[in-house]
PDB file of N, CA and C in Angstrom:
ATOM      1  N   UNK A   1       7.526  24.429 -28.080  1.00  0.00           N
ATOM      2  CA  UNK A   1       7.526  22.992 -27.912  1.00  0.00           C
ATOM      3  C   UNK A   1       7.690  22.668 -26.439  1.00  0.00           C
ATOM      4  N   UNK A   2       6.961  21.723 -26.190  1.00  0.00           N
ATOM      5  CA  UNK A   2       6.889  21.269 -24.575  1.00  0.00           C
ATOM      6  C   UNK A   2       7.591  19.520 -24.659  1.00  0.00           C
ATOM      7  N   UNK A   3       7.944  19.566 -23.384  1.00  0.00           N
ATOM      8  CA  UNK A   3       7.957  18.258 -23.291  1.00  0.00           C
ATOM      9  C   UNK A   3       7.634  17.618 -22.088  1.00  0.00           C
ATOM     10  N   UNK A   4       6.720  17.044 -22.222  1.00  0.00           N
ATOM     11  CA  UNK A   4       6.285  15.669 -21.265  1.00  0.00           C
ATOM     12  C   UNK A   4       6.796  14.640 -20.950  1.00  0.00           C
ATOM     13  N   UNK A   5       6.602  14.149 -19.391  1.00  0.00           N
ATOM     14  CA  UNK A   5       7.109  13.105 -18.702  1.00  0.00           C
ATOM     15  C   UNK A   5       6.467  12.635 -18.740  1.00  0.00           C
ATOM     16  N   UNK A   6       6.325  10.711 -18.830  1.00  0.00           N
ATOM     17  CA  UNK A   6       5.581   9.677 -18.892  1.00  0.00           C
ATOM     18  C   UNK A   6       5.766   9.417 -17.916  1.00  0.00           C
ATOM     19  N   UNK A   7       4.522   8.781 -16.542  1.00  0.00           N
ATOM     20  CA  UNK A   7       4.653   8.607 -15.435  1.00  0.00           C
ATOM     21  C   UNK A   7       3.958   7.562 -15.443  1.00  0.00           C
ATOM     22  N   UNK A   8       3.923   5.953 -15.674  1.00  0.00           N
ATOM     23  CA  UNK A   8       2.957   5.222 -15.664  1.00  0.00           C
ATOM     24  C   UNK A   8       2.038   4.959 -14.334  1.00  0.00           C
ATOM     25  N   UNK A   9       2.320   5.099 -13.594  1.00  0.00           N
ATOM     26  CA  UNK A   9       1.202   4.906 -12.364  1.00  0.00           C
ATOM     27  C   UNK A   9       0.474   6.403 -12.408  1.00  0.00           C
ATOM     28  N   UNK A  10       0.981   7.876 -13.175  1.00  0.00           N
ATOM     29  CA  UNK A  10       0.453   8.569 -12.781  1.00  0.00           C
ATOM     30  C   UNK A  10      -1.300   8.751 -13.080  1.00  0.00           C
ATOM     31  N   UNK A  11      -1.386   7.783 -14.368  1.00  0.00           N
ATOM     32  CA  UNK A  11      -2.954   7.486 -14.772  1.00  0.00           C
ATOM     33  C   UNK A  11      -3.752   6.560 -14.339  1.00  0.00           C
ATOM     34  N   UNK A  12      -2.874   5.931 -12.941  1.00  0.00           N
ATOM     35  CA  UNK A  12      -3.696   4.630 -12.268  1.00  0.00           C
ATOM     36  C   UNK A  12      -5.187   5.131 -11.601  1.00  0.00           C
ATOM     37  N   UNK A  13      -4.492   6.002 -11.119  1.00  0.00           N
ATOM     38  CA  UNK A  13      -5.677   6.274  -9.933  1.00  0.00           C
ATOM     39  C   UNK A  13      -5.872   7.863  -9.422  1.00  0.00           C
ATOM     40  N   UNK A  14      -6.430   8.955  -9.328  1.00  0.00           N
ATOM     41  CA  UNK A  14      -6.538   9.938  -8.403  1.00  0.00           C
ATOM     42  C   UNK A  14      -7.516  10.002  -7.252  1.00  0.00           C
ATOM     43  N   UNK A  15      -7.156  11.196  -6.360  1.00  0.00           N
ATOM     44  CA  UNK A  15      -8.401  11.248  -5.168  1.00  0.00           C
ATOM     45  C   UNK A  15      -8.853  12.587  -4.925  1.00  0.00           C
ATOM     46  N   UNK A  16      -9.703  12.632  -4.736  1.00  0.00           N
ATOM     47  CA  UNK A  16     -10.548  14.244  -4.862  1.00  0.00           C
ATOM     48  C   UNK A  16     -10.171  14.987  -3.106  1.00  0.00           C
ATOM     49  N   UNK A  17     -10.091  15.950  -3.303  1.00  0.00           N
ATOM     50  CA  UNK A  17      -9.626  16.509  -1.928  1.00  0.00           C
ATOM     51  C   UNK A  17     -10.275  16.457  -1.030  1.00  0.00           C
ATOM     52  N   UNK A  18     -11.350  15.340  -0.938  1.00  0.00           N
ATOM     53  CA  UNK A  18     -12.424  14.846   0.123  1.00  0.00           C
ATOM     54  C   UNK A  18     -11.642  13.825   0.562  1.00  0.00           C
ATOM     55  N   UNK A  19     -11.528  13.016  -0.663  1.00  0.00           N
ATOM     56  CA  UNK A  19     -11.344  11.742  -0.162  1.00  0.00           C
ATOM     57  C   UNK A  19      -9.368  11.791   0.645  1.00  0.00           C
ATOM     58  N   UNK A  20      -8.676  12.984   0.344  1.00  0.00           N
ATOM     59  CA  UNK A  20      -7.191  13.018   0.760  1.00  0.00           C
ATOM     60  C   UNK A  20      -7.534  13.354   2.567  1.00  0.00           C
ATOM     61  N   UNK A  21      -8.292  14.449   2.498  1.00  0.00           N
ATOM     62  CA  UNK A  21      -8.822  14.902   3.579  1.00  0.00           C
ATOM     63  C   UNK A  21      -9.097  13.629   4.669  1.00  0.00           C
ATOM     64  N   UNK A  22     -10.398  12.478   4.141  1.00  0.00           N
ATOM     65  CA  UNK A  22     -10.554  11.596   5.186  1.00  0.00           C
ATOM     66  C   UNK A  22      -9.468  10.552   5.186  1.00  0.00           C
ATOM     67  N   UNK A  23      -8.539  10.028   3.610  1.00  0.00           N
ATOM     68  CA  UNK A  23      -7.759   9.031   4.516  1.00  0.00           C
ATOM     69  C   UNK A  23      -5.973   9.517   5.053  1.00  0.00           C
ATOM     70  N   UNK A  24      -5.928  11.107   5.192  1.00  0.00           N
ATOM     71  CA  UNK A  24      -5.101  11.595   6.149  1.00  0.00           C
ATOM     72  C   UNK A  24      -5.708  11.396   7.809  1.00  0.00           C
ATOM     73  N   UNK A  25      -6.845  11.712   7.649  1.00  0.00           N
ATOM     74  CA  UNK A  25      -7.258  11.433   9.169  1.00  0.00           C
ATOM     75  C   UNK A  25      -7.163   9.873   9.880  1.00  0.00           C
ATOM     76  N   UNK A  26      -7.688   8.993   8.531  1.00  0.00           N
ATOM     77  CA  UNK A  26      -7.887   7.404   9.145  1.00  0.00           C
ATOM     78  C   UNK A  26      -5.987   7.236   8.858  1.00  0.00           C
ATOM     79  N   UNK A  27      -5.411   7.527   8.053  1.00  0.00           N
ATOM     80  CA  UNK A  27      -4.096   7.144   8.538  1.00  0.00           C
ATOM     81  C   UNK A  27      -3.314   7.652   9.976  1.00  0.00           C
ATOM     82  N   UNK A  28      -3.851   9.338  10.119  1.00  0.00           N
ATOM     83  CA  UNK A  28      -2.764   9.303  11.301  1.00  0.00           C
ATOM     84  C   UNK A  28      -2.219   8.717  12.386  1.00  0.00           C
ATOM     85  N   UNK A  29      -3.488   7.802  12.843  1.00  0.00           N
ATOM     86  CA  UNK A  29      -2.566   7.309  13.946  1.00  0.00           C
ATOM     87  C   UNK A  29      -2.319   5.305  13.328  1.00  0.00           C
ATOM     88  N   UNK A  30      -2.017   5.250  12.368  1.00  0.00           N
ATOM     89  CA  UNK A  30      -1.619   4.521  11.697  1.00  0.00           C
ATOM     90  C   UNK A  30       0.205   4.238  11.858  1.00  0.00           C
ATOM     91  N   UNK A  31       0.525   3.212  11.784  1.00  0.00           N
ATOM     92  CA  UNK A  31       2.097   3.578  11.584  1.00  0.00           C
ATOM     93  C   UNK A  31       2.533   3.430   9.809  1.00  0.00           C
ATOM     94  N   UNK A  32       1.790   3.536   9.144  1.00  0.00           N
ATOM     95  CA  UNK A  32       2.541   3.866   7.834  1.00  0.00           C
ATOM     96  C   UNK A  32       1.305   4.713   6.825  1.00  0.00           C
ATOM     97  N   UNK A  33       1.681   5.184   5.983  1.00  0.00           N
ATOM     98  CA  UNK A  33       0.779   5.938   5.567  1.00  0.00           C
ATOM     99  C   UNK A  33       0.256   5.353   4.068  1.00  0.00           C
ATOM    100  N   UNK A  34       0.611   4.152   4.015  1.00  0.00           N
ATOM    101  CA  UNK A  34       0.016   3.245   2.757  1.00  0.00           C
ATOM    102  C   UNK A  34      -1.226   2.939   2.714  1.00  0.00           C
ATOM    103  N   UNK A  35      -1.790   2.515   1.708  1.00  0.00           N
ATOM    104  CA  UNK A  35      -2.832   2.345   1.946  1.00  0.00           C
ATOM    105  C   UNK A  35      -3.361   1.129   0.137  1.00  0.00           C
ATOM    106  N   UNK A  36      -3.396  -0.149   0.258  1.00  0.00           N
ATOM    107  CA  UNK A  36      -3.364  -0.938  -0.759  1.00  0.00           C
ATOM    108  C   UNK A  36      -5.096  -1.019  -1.083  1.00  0.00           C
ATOM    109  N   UNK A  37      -5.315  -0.941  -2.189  1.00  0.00           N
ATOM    110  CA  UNK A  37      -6.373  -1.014  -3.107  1.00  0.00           C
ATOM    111  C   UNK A  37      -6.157  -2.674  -4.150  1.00  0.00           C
ATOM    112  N   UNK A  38      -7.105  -2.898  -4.015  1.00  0.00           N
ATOM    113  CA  UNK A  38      -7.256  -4.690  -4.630  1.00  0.00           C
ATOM    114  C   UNK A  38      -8.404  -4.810  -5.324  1.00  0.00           C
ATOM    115  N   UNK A  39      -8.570  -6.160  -5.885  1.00  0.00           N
ATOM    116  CA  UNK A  39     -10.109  -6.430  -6.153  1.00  0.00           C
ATOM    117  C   UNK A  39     -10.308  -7.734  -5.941  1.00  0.00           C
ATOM    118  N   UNK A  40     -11.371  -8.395  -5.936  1.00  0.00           N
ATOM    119  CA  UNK A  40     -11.343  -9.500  -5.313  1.00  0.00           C
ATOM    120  C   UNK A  40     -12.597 -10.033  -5.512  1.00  0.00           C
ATOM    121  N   UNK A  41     -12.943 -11.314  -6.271  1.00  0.00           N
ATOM    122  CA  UNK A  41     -14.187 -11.974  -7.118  1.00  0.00           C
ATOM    123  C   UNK A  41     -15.181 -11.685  -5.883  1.00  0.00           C
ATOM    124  N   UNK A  42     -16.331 -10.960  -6.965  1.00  0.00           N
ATOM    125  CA  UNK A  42     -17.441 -10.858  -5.176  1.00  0.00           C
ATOM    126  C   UNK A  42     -18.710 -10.047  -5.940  1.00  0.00           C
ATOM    127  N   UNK A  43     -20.152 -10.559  -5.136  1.00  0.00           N
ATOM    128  CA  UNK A  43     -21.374 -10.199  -5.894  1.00  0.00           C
ATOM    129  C   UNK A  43     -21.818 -10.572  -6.923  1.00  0.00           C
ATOM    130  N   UNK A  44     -22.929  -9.848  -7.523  1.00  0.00           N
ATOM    131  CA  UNK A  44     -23.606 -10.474  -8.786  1.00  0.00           C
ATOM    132  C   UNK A  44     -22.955  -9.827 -10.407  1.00  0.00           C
ATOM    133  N   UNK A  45     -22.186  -9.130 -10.017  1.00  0.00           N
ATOM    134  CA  UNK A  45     -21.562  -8.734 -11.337  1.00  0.00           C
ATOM    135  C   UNK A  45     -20.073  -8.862 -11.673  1.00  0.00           C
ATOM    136  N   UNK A  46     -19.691  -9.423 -10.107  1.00  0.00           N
ATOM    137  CA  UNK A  46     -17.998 -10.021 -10.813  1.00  0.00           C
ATOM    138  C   UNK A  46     -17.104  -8.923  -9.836  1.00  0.00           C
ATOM    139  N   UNK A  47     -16.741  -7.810  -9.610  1.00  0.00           N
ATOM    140  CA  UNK A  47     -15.551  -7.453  -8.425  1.00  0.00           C
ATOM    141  C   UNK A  47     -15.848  -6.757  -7.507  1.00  0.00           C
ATOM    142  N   UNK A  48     -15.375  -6.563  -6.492  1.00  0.00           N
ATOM    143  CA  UNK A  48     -15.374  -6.137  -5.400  1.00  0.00           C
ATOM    144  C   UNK A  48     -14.529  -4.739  -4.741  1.00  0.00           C
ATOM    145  N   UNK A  49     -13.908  -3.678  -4.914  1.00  0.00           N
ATOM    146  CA  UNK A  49     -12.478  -3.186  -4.612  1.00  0.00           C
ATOM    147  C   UNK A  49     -12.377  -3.561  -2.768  1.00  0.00           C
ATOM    148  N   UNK A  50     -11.280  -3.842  -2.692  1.00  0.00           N
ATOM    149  CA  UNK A  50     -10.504  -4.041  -1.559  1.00  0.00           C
ATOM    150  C   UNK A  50      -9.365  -2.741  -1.090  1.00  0.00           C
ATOM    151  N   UNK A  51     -10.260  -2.182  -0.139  1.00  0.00           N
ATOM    152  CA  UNK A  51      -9.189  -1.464   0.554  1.00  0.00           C
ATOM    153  C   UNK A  51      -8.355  -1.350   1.717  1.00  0.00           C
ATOM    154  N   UNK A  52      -7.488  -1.525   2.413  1.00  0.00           N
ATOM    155  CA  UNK A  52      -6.616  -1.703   3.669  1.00  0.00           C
ATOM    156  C   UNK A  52      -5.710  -1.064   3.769  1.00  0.00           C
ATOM    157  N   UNK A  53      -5.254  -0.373   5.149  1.00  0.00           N
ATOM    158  CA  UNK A  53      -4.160   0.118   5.361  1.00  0.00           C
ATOM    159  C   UNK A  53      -2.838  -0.968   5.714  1.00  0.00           C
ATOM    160  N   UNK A  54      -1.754  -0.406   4.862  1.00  0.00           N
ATOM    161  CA  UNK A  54      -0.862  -1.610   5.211  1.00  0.00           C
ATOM    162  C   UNK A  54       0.580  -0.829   5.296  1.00  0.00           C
ATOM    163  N   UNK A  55       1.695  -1.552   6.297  1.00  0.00           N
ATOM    164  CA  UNK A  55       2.921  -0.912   6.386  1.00  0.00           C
ATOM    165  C   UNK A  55       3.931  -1.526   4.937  1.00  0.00           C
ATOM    166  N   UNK A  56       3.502  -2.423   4.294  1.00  0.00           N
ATOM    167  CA  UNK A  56       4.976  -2.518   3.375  1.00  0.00           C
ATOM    168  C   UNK A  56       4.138  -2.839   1.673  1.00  0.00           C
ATOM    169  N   UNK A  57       4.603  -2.430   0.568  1.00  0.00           N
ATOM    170  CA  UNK A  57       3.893  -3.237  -0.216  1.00  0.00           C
ATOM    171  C   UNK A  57       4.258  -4.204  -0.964  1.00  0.00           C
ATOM    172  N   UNK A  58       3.300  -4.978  -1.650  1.00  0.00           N
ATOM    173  CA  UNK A  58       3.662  -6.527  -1.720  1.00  0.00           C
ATOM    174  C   UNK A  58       4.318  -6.747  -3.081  1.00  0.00           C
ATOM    175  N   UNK A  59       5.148  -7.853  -3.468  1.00  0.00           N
ATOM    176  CA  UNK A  59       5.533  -7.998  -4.509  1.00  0.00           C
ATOM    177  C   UNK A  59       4.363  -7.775  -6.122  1.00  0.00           C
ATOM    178  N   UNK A  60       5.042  -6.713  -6.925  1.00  0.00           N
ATOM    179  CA  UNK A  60       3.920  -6.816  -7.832  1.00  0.00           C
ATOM    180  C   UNK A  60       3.266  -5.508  -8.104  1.00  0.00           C
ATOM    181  N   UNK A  61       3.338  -5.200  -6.617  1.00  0.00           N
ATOM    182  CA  UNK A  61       2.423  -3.880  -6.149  1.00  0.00           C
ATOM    183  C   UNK A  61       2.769  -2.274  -7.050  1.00  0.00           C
ATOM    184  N   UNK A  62       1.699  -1.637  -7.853  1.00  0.00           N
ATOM    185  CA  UNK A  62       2.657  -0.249  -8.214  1.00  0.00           C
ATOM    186  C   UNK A  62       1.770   0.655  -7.076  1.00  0.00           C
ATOM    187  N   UNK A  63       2.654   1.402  -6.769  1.00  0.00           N
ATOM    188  CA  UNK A  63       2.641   2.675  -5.944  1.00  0.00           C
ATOM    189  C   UNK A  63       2.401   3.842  -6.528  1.00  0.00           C
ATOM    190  N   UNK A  64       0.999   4.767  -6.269  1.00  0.00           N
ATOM    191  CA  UNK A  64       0.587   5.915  -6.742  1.00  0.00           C
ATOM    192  C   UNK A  64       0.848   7.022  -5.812  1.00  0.00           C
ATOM    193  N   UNK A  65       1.657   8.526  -5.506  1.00  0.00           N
ATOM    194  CA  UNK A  65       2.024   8.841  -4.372  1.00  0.00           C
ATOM    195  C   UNK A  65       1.218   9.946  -4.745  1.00  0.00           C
ATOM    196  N   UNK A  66      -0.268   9.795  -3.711  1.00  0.00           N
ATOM    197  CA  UNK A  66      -1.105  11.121  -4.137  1.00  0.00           C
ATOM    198  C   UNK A  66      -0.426  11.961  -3.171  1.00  0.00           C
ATOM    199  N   UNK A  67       0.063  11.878  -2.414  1.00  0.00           N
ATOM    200  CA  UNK A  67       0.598  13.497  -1.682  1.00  0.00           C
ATOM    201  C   UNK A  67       1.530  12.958  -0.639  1.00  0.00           C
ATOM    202  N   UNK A  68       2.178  14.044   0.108  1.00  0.00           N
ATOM    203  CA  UNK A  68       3.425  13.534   1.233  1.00  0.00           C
ATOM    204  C   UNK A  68       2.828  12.579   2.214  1.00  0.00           C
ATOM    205  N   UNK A  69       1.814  12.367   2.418  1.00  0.00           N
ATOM    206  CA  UNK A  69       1.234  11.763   3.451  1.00  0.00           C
ATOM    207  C   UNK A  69       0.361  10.584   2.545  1.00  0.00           C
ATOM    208  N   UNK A  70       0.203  10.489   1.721  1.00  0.00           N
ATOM    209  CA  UNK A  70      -1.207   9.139   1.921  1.00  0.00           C
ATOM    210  C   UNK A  70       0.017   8.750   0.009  1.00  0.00           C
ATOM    211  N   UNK A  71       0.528   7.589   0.369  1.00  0.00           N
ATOM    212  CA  UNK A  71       0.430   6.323  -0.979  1.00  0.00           C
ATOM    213  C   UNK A  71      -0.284   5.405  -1.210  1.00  0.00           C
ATOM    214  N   UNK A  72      -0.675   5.183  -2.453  1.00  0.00           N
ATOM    215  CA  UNK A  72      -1.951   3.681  -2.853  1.00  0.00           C
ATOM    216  C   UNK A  72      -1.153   2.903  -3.529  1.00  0.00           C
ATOM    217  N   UNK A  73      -0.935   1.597  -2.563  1.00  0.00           N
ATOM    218  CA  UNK A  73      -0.494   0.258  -3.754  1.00  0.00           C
ATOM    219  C   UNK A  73      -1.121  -0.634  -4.162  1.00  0.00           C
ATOM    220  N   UNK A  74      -1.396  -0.547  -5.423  1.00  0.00           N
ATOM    221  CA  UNK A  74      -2.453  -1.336  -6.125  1.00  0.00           C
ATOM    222  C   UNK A  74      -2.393  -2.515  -6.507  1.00  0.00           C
ATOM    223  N   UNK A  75      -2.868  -3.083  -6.225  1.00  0.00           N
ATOM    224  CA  UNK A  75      -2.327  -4.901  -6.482  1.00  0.00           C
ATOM    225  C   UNK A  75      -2.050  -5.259  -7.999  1.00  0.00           C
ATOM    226  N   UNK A  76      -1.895  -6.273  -8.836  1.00  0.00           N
ATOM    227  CA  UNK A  76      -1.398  -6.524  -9.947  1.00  0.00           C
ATOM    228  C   UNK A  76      -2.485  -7.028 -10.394  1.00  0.00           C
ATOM    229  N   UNK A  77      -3.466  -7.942 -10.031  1.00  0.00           N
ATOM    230  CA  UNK A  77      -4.593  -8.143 -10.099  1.00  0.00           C
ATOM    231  C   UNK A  77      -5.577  -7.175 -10.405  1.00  0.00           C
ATOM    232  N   UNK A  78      -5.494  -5.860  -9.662  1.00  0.00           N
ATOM    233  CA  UNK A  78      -6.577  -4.474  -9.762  1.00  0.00           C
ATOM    234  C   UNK A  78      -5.943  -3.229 -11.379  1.00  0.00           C
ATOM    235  N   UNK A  79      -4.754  -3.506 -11.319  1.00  0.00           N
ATOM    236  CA  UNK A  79      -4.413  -2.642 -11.998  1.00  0.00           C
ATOM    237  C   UNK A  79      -5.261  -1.956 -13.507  1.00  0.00           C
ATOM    238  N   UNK A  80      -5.478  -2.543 -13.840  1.00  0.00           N
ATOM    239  CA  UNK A  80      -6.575  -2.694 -15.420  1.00  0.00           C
ATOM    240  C   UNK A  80      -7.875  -2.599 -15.084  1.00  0.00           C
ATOM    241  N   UNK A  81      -8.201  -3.041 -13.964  1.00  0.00           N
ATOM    242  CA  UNK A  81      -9.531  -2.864 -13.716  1.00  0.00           C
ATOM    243  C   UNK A  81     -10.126  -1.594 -12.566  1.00  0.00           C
ATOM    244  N   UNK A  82      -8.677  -0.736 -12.426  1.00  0.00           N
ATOM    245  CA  UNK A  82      -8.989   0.102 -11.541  1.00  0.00           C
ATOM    246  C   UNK A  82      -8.453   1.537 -12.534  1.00  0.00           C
ATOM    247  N   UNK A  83      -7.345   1.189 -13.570  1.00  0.00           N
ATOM    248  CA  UNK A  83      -7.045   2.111 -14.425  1.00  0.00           C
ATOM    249  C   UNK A  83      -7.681   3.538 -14.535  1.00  0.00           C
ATOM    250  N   UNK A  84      -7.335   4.739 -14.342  1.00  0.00           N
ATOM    251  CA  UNK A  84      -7.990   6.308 -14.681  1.00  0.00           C
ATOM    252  C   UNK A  84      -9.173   6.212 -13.783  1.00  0.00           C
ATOM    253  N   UNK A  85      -9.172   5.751 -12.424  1.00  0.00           N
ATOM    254  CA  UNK A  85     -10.278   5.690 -11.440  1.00  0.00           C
ATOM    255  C   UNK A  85      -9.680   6.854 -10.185  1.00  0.00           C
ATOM    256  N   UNK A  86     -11.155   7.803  -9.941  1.00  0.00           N
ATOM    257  CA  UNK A  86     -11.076   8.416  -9.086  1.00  0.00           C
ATOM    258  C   UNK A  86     -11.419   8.052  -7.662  1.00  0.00           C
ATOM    259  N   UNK A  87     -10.939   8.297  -6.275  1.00  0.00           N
ATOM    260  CA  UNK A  87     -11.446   7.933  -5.188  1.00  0.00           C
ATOM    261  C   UNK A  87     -12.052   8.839  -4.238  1.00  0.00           C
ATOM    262  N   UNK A  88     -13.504   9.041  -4.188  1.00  0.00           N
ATOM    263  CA  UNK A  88     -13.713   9.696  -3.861  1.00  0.00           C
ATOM    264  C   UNK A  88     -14.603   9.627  -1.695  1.00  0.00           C
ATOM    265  N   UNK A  89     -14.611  10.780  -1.516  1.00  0.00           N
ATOM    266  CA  UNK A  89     -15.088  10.291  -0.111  1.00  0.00           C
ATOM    267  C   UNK A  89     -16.695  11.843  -0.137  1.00  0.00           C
ATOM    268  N   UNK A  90     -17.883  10.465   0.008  1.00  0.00           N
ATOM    269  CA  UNK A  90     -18.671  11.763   0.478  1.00  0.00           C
ATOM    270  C   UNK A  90     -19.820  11.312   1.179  1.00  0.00           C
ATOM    271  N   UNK A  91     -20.489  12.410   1.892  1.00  0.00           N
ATOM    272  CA  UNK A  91     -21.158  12.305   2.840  1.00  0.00           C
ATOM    273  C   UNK A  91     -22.224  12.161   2.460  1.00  0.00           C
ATOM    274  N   UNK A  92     -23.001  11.255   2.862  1.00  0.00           N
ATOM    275  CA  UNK A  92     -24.914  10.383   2.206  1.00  0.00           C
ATOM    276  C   UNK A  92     -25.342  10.647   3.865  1.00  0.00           C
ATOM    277  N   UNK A  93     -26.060  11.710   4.349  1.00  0.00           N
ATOM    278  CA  UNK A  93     -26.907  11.483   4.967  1.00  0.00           C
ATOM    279  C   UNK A  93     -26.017  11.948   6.251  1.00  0.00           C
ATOM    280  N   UNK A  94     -26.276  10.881   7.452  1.00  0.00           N
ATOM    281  CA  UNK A  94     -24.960  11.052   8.529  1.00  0.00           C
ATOM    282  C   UNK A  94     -23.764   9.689   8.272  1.00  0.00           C
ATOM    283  N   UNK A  95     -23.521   9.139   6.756  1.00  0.00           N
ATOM    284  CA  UNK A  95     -22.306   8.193   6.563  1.00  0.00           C
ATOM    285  C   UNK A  95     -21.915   8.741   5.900  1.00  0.00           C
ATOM    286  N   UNK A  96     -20.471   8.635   5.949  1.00  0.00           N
ATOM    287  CA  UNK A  96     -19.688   8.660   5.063  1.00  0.00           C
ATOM    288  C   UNK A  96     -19.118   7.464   4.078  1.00  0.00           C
ATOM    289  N   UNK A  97     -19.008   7.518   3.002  1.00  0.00           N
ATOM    290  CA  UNK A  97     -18.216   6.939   1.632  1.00  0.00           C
ATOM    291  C   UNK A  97     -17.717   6.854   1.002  1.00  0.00           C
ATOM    292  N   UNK A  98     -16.604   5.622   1.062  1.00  0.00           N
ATOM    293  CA  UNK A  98     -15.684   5.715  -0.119  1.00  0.00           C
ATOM    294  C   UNK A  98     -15.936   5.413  -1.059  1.00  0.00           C
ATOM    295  N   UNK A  99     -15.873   6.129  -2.069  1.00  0.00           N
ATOM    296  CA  UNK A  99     -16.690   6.415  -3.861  1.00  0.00           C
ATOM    297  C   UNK A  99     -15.395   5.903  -4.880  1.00  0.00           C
ATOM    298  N   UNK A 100     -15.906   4.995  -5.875  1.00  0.00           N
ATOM    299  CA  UNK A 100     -15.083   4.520  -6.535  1.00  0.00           C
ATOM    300  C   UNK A 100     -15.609   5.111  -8.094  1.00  0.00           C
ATOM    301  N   UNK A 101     -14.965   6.111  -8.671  1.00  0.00           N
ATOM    302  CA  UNK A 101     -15.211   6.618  -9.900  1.00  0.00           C
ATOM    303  C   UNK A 101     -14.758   6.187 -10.843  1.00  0.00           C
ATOM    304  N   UNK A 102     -15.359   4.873 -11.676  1.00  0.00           N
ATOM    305  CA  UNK A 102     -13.954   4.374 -12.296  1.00  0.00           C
ATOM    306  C   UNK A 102     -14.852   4.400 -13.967  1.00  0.00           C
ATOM    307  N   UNK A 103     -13.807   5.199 -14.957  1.00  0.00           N
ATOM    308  CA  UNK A 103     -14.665   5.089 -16.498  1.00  0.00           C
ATOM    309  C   UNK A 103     -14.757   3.386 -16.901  1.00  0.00           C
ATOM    310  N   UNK A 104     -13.959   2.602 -16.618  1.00  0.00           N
ATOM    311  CA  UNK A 104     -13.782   1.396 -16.580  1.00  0.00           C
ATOM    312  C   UNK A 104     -15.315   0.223 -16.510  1.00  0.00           C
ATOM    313  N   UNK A 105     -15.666   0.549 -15.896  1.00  0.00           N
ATOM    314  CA  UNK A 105     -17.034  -0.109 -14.797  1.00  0.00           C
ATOM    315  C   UNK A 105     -18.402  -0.346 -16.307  1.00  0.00           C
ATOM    316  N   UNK A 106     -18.646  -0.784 -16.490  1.00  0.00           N
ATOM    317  CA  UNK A 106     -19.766  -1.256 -17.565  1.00  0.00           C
ATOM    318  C   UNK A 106     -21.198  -1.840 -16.644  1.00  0.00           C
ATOM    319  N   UNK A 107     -20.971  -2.045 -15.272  1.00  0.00           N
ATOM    320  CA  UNK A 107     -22.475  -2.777 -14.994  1.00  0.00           C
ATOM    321  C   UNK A 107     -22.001  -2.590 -13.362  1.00  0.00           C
ATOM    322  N   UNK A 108     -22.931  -2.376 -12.799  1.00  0.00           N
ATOM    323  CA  UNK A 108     -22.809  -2.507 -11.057  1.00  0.00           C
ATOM    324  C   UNK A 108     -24.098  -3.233 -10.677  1.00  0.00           C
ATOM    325  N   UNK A 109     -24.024  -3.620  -9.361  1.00  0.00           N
ATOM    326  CA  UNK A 109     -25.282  -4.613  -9.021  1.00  0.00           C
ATOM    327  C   UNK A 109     -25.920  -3.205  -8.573  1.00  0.00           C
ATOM    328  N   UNK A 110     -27.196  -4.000  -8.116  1.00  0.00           N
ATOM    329  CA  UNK A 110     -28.414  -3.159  -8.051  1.00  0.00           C
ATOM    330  C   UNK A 110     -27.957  -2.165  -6.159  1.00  0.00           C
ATOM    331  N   UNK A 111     -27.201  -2.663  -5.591  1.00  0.00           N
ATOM    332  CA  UNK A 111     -26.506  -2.314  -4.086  1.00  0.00           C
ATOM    333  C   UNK A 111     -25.110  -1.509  -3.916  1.00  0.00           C
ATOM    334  N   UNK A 112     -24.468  -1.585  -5.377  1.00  0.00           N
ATOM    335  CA  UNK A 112     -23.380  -0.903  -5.211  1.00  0.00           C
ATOM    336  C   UNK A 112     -22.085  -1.470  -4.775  1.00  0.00           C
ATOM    337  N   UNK A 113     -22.040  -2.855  -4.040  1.00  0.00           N
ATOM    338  CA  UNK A 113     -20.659  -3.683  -3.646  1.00  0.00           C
ATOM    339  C   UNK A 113     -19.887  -4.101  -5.113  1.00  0.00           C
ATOM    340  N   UNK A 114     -20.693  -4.577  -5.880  1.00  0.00           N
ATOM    341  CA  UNK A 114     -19.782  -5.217  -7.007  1.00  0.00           C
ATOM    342  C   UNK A 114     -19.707  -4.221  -8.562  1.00  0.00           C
ATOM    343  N   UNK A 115     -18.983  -4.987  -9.095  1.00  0.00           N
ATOM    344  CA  UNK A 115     -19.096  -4.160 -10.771  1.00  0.00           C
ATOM    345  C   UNK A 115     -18.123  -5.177 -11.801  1.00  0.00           C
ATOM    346  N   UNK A 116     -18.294  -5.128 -12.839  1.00  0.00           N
ATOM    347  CA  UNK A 116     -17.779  -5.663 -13.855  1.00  0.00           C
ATOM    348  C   UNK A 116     -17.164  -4.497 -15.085  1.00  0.00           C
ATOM    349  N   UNK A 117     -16.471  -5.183 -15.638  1.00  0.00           N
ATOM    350  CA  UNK A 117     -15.594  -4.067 -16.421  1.00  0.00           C
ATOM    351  C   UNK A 117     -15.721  -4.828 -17.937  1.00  0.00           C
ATOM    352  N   UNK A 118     -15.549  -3.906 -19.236  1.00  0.00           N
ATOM    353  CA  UNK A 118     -15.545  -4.618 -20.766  1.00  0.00           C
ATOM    354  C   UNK A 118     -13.758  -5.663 -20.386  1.00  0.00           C
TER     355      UNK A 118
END
């Protein structure tokens, strides 16, 4: 018999060791190593994700601590609509991208900025 810990933020969000890789670099010379994820009405299918580096997080906010160096606070607003979403970072060409893997997502516009969820 085993027993398991319930971690509720631990099913918010993960990041693939691309994406830890680039936002250790865009944080270092940062002074905090947060980094808040949002969403925010936008495009032809309804959301947008919002990402920013920020030093404190805001009332509301849950905190996902992918490793000693990089935390995601997710707004209260994003939470449900970002739920069991991966973040990924990869290279198209000579850009790089932040990749939003989310099972959540039911429709994206034809460009990739927006998405809608059931």
């Amino acid at each position: 018999m085993s027993v398991e810990t319930f971690s509720p933020s631990s099913s918010l969000i993960s990041m693939t060791d691309s994406a830890i890789k680039y936002f250790e670099s865009r944080l270092k010379n940062e002074s905090g190593n947060l980094i808040r994820l949002s969403t925010k009405q936008s495009g032809c299918t309804g959301y947008a994700y919002v990402l920013d580096s920020v030093d404190a997080i805001q009332d509301g906010d849950e905190v996902v601590e992918i490793n000693d160096n990089i935390k995601v606070a997710i707004a209260p607003n994003a939470l449900e609509l970002v739920r069991n979403t991966e973040i990924d970072y990869v290279k198209e060409g000579i850009n790089g991208i932040v990749k939003f893997n989310n099972p959540n997502v039911v429709n994206e516009c034809g460009c990739g900025e927006s998405f809608s969820v059931t």
